[in-house]
Protein backbone atom coordinates (compact mmCIF):
# COMPACT_ATOMS: atom_id res chain seq x y z
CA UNK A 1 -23.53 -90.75 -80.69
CA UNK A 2 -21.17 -93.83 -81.23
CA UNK A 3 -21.95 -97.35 -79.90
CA UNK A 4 -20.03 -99.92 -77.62
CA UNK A 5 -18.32 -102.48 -79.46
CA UNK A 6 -19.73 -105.49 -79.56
CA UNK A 7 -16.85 -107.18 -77.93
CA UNK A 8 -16.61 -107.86 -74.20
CA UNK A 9 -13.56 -106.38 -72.42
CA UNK A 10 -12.02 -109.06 -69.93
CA UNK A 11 -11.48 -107.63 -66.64
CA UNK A 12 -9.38 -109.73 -63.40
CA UNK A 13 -10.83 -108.76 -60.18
CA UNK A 14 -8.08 -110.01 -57.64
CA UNK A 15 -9.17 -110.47 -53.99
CA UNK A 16 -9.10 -113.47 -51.20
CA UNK A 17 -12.57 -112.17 -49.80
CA UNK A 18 -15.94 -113.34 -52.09
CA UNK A 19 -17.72 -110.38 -50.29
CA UNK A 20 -15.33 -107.93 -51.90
CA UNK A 21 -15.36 -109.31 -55.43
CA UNK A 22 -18.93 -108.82 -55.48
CA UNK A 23 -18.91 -105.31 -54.38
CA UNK A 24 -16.47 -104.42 -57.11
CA UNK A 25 -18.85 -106.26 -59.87
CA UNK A 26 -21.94 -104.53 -58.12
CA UNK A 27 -20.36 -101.33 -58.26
CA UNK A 28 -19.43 -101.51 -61.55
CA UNK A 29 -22.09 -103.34 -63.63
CA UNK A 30 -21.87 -104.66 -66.52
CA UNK A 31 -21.06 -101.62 -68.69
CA UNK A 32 -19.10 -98.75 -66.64
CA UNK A 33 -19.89 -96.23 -69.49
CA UNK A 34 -22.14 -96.33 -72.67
CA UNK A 35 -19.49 -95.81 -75.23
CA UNK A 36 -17.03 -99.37 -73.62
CA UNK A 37 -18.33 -102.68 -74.43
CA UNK A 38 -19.31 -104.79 -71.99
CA UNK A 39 -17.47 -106.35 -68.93
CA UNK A 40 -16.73 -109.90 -68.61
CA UNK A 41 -15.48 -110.97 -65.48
CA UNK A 42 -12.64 -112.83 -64.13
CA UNK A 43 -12.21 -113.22 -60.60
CA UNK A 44 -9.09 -115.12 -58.75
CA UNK A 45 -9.04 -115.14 -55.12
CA UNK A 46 -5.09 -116.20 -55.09
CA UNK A 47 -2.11 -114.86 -55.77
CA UNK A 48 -0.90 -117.87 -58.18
CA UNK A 49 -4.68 -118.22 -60.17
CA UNK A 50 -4.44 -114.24 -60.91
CA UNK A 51 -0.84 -114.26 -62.41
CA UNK A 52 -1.52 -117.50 -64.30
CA UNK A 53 -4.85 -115.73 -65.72
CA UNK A 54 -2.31 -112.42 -66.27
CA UNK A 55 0.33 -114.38 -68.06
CA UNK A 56 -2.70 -115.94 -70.84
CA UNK A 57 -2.75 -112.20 -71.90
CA UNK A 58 -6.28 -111.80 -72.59
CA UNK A 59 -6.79 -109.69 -69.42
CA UNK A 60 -8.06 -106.09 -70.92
CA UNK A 61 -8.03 -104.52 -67.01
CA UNK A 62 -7.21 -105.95 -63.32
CA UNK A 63 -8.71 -104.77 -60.21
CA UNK A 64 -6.48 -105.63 -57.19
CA UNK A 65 -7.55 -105.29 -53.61
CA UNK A 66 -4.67 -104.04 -51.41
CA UNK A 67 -6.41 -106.00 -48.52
CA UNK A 68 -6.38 -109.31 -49.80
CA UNK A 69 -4.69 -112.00 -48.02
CA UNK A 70 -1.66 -113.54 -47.88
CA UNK A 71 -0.47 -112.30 -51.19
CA UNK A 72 -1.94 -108.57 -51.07
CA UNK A 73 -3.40 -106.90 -54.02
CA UNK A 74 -0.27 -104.16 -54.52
CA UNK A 75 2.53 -106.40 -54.53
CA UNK A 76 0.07 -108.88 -57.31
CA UNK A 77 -0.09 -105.40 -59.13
CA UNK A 78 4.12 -104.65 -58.66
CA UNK A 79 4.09 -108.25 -59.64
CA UNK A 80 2.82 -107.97 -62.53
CA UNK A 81 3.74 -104.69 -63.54
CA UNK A 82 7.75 -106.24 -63.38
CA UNK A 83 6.95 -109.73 -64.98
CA UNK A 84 3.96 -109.28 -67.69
CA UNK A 85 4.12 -108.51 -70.60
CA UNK A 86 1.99 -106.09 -72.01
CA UNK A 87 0.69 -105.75 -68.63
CA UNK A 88 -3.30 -104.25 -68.56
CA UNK A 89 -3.90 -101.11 -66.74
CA UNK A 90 -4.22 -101.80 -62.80
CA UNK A 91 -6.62 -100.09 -60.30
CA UNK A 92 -5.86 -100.32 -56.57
CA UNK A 93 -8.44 -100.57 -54.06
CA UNK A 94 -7.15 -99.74 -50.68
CA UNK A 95 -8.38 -99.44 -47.19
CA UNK A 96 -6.71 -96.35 -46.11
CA UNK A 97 -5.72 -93.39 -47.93
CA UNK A 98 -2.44 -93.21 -46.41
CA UNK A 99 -1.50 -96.20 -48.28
CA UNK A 100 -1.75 -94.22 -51.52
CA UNK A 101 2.24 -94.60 -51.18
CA UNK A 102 2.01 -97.96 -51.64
CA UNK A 103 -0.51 -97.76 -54.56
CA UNK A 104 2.49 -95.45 -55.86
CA UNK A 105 4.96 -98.45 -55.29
CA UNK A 106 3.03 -100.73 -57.09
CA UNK A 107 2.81 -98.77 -60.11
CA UNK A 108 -1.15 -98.78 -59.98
CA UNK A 109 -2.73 -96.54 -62.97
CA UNK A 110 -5.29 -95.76 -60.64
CA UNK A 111 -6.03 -96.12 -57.09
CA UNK A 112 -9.30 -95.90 -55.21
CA UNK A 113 -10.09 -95.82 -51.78
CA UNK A 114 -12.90 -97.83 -49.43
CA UNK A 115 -15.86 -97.89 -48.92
CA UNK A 116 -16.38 -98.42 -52.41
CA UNK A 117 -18.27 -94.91 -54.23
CA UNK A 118 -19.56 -96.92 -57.49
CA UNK A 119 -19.27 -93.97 -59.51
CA UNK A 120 -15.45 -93.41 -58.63
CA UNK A 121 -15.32 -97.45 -59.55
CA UNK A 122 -16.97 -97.24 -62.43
CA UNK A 123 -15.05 -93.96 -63.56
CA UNK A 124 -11.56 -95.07 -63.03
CA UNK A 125 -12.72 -98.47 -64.81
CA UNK A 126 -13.90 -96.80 -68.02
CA UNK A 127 -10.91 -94.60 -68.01
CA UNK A 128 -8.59 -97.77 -67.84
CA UNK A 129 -10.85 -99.70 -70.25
CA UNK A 130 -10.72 -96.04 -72.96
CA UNK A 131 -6.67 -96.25 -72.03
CA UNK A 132 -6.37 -100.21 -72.65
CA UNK A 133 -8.33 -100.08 -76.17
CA UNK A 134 -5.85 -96.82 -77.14
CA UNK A 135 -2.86 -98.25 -75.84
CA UNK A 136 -2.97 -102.40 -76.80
CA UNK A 137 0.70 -103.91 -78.04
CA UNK A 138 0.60 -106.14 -81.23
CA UNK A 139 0.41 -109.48 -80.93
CA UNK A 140 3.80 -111.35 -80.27
């Protein structure tokens, strides 16, 4: 049996509505599976705070809420899919499922649906967090 690293992993949760944030941390703990490290968290609640926090490149995964307000979580994540460099691994959290299109659009790596199962969360986390560690660019 191997351990986590040591090492937290930094992941952006993106969303205009507190309530929201902290059903995403909630859901996911502080560990999503027992081989990752740890999470640390980053929240932003605006458009401008999460792309300034995306562009300082220590962002390991970012959690976007398609709901959030004005900027919405999809076009952050087409955002920054277009514009960052060495962009982390994105997970959409939308409303309805018929807006898995637009999860599509936005080039989300994974996409999730409300109300919030903690174990989809928490699996789709840990499979972005496995993919991130694999999957890291050198240093500029």
């Amino acid at each position: 049996m191997s351990t986590a690293p040591d090492s937290p992993m930094k992941v952006l949760v993106y969303s205009d509505d507190a309530s929201t944030r902290a059903q995403i941390r909630l859901a996911l703990g502080r560990r999503p599976a027992a081989d990752l490290p740890l999470i640390e968290y980053v929240e932003c609640a605006t458009q401008p705070a999460a792309v300034t926090r995306l562009d300082e490149g220590d962002i390991d995964v970012m959690i976007v809420d398609a709901e959030a307000r004005p900027a919405g979580g999809l076009g952050v994540c087409r955002q920054a899919k277009d514009e960052v460099y060495d962009c982390p691994p994105v997970l959409a959290i939308i409303a309805r499922r018929d807006d898995g299109w637009l999860a599509t659009w936005s080039r989300a790596d994974k996409v999730i649906s409300l109300p919030l199962d903690p174990m989809a969360a928490a699996n789709a986390v840990a499979e972005l967090m496995r993919w991130r560690t694999a999957n890291r660019l050198p240093a500029l």
